[in-house]
C-alpha atoms as a PDB file:
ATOM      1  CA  UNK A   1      85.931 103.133 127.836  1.00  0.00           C
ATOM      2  CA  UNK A   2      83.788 101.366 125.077  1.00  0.00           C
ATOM      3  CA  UNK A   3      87.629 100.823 122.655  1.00  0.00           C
ATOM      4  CA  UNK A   4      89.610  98.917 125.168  1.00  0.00           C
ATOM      5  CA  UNK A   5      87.877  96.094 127.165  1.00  0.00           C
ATOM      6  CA  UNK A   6      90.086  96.229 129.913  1.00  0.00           C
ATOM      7  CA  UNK A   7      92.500  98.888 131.784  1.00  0.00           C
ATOM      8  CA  UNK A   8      95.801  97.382 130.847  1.00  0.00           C
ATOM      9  CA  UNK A   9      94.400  96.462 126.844  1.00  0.00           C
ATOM     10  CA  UNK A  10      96.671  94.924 124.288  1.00  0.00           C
ATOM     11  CA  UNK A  11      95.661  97.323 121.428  1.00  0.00           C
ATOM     12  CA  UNK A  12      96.901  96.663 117.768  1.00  0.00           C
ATOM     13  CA  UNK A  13      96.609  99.549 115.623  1.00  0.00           C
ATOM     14  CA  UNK A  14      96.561  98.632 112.290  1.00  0.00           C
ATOM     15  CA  UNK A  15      98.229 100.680 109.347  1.00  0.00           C
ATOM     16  CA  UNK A  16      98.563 102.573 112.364  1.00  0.00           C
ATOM     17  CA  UNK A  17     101.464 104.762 110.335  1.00  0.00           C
ATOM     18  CA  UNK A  18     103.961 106.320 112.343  1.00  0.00           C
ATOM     19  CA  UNK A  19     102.072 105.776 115.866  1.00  0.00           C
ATOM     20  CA  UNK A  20     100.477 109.609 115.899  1.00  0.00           C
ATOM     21  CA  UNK A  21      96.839 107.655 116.928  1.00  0.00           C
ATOM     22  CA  UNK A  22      98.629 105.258 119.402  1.00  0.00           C
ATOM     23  CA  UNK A  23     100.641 108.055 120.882  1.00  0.00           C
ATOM     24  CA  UNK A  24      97.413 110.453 121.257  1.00  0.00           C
ATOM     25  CA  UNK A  25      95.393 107.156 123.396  1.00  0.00           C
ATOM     26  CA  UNK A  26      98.443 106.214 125.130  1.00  0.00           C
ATOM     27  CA  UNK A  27      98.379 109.901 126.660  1.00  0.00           C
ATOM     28  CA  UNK A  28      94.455 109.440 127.764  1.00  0.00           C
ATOM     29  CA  UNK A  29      95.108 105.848 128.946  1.00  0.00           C
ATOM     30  CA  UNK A  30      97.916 105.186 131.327  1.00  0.00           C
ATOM     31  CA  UNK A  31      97.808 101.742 131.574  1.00  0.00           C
ATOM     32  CA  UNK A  32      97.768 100.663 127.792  1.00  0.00           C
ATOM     33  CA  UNK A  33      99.846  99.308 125.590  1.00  0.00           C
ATOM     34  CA  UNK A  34     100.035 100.050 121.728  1.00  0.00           C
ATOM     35  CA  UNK A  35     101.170  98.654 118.966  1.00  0.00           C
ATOM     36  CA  UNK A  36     101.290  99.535 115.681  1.00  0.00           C
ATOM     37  CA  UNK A  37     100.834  97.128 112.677  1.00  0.00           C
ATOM     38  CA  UNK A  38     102.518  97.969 109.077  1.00  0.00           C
ATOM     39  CA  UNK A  39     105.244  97.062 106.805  1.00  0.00           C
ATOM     40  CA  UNK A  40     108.455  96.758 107.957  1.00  0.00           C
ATOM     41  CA  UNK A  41     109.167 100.353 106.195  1.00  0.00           C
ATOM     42  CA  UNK A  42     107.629 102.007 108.636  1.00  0.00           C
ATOM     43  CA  UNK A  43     109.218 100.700 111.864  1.00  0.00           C
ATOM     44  CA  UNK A  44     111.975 103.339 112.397  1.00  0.00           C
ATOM     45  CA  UNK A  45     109.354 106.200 112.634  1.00  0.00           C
ATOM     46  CA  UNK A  46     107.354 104.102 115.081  1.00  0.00           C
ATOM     47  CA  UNK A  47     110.620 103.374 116.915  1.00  0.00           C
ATOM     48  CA  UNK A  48     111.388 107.381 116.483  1.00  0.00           C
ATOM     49  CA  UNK A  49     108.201 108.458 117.999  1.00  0.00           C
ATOM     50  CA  UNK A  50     108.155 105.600 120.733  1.00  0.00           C
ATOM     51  CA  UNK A  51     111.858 106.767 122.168  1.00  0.00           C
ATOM     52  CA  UNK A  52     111.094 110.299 121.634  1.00  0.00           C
ATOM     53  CA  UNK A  53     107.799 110.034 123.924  1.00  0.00           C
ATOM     54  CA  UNK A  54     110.271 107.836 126.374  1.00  0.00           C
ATOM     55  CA  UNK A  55     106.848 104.896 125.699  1.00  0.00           C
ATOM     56  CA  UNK A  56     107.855 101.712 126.678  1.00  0.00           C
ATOM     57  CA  UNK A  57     104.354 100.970 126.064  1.00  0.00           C
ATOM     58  CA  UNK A  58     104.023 101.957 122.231  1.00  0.00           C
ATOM     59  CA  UNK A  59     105.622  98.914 119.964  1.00  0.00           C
ATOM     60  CA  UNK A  60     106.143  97.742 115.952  1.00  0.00           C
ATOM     61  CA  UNK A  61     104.668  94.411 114.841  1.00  0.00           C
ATOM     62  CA  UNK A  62     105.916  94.424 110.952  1.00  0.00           C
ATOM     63  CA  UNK A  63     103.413  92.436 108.557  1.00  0.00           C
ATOM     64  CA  UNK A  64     101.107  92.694 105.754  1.00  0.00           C
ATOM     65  CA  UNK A  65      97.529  93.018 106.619  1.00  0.00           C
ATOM     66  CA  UNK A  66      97.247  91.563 102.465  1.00  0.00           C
ATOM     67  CA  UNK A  67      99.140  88.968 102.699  1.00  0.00           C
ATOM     68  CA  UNK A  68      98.932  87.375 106.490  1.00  0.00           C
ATOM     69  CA  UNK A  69      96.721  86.717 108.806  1.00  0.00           C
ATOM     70  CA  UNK A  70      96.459  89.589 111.709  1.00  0.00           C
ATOM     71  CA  UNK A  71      98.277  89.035 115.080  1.00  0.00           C
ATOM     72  CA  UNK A  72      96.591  87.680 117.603  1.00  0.00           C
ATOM     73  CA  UNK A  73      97.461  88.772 121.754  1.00  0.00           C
ATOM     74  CA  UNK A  74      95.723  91.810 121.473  1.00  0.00           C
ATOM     75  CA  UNK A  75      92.391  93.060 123.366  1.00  0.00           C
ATOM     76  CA  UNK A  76      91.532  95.636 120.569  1.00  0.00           C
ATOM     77  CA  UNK A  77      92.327  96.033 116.652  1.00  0.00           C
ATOM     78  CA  UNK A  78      91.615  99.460 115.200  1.00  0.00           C
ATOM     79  CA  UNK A  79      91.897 100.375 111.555  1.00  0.00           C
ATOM     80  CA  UNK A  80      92.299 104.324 111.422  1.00  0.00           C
ATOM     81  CA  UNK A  81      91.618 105.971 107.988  1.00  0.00           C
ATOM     82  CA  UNK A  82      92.534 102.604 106.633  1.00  0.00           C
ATOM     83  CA  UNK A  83      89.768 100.579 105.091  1.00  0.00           C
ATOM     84  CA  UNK A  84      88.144 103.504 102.900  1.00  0.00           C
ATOM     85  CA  UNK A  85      91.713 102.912 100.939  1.00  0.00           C
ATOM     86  CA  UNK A  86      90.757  99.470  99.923  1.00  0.00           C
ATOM     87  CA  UNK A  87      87.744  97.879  97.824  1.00  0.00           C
ATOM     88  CA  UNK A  88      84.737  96.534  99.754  1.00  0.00           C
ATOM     89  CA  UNK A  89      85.804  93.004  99.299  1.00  0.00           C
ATOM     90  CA  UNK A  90      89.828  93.475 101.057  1.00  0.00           C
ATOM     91  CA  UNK A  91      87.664  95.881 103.639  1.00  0.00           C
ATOM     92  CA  UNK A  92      85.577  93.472 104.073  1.00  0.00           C
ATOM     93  CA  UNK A  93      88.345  90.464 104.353  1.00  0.00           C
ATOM     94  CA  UNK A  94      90.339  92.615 107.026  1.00  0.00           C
ATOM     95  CA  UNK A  95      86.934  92.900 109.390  1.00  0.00           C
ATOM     96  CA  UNK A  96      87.093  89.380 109.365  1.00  0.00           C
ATOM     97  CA  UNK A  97      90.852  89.096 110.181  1.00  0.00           C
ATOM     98  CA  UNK A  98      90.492  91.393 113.276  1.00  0.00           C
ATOM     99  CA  UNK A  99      87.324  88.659 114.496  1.00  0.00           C
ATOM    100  CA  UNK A 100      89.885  85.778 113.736  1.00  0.00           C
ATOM    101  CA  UNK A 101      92.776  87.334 115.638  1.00  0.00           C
ATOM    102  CA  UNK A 102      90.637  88.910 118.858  1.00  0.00           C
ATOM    103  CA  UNK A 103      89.613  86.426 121.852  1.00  0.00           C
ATOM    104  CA  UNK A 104      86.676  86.480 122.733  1.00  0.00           C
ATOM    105  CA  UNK A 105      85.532  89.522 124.624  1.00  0.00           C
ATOM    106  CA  UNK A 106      87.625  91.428 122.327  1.00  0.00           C
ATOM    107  CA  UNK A 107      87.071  95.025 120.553  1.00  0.00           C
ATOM    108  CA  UNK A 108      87.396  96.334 117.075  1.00  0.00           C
ATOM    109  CA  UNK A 109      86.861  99.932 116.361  1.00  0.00           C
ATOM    110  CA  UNK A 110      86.804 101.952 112.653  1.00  0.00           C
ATOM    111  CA  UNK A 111      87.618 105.171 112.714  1.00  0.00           C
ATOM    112  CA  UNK A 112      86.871 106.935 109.290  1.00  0.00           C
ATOM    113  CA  UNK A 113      85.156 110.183 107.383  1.00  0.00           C
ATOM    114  CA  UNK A 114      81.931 108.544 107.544  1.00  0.00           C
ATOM    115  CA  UNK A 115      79.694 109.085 104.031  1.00  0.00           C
ATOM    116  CA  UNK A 116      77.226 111.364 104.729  1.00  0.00           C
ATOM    117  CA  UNK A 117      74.532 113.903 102.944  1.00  0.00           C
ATOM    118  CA  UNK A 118      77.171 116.816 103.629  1.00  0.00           C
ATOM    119  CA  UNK A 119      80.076 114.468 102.360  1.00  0.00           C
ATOM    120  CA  UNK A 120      78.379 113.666  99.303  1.00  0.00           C
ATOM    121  CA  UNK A 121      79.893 116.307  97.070  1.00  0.00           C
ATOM    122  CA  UNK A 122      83.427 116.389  98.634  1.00  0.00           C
ATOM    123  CA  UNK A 123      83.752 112.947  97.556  1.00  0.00           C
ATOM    124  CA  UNK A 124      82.575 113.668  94.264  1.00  0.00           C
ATOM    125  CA  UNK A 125      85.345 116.422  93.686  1.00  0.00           C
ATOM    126  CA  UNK A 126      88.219 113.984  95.016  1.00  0.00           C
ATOM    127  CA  UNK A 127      86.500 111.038  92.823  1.00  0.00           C
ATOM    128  CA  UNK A 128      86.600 113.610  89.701  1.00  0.00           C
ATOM    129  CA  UNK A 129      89.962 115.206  90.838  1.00  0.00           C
ATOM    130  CA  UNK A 130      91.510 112.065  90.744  1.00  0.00           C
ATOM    131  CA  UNK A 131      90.196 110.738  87.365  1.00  0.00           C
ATOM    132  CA  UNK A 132      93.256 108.728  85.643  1.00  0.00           C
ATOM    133  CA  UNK A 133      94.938 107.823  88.668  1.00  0.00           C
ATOM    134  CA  UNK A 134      94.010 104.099  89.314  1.00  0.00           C
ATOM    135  CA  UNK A 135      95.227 104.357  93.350  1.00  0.00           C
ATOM    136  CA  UNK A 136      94.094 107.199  94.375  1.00  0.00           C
ATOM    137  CA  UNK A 137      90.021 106.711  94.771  1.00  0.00           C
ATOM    138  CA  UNK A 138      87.789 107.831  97.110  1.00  0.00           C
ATOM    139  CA  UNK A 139      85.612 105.129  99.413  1.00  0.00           C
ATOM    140  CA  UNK A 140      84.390 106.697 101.645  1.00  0.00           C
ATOM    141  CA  UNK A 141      81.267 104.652 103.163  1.00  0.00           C
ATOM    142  CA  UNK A 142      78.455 104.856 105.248  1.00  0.00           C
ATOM    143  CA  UNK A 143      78.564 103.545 108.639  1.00  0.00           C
ATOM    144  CA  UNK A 144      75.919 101.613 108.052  1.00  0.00           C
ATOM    145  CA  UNK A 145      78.169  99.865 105.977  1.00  0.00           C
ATOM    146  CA  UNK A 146      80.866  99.054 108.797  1.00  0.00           C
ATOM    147  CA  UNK A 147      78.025  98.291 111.320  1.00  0.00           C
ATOM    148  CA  UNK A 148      76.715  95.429 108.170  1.00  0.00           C
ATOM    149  CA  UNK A 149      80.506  93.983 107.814  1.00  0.00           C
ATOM    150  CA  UNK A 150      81.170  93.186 111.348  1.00  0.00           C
ATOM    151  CA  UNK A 151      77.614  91.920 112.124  1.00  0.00           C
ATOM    152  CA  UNK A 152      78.564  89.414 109.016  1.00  0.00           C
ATOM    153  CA  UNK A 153      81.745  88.656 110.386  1.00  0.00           C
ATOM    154  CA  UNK A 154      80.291  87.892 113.859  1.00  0.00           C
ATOM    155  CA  UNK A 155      81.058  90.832 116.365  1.00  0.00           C
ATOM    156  CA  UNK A 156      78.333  91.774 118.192  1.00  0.00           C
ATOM    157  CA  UNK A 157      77.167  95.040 120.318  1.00  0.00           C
ATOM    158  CA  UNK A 158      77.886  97.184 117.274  1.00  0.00           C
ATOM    159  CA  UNK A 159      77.521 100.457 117.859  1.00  0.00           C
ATOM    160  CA  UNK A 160      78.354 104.422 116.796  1.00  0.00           C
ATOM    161  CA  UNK A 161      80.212 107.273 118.560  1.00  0.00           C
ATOM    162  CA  UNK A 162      79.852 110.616 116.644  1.00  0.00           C
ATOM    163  CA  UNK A 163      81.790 113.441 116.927  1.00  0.00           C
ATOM    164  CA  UNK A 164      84.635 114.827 115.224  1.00  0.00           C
ATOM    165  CA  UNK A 165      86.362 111.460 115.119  1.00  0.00           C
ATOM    166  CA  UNK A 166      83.617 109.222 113.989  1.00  0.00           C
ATOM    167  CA  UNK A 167      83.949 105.544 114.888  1.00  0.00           C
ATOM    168  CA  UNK A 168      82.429 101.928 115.001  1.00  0.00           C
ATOM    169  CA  UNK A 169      83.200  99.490 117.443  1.00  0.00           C
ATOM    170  CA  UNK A 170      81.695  96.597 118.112  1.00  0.00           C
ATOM    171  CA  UNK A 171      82.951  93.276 120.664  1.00  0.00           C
ATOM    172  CA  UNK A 172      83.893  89.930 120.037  1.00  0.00           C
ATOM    173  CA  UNK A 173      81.514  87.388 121.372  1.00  0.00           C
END
């Protein structure tokens, strides 16, 4: 598979939530192990999900993606419906924290609502809809965009996967 370099991947899913994603892969891939990366806040539904599936193989890492530097140890770092939250620049910065973090040979993927012709005007209603409220704004991006920001932050083999889960992954050098 084109996400997780090897069989038996160290993946770090970042903002990864309550593990929903990680559980979902862990299903279709037997031999991998997740983690998921957020604030310390959101370790007891991790842990929750993790002992409910009986996953020895899904895991917490507590940090903040703002503030620190990402782990390192892992094969693949995803950010699910996570950088369209943040300005280009901190999207931008957390691309190049995932190339800092990976070994060589390593994966990131982006899996987002891509920005599209047919997108267009559901972003504008959100973007109007949520006039006055200074955190809640829509950034949704092409995926041109994503393929530009890990080119510039060195990954190479960049490359997109449509479909109803639209991602970009790309490989560590």
């Amino acid at each position: 598979d084109c996400l997780f370099p090897t069989r038996d991947a160290r993946w770090l899913d970042v903002g990864g939530g309550d593990g929903f994603v990680a559980e979902e892969l862990l299903a279709v891939h037997p031999e991998l192990h997740a983690d998921v990366y957020n604030l310390a806040a959101a370790e007891p539904l991790v842990r929750a999900r993790s002992e409910k599936l009986g996953h020895r193989r899904l895991g917490f890492y507590p940090g903040n993606f703002l503030e620190e530097p990402l782990p390192s140890g892992y094969d693949t770092i995803s950010f699910v419906r996570v950088l369209h939250d943040w300005p280009a620049d901190i999207a931008r910065t957390l691309v190049t924290k995932a190339f800092d973090a990976l070994p060589s040979g390593g994966t990131i993927f982006v899996c987002e609502e891509f920005r599209n012709a047919e997108r267009l005007a559901i972003q504008f209603f959100w973007t109007y809809f949520l006039v006055g409220f200074d955190t809640c704004v829509s950034r949704l991006r092409e995926r041109e965009w994503y393929e530009e920001a890990f080119t510039r932050a060195g990954f190479v083999d960049v490359a997109f996967r449509p479909g109803g889960f639209e991602v970009v992954f790309a490989r560590k050098p």
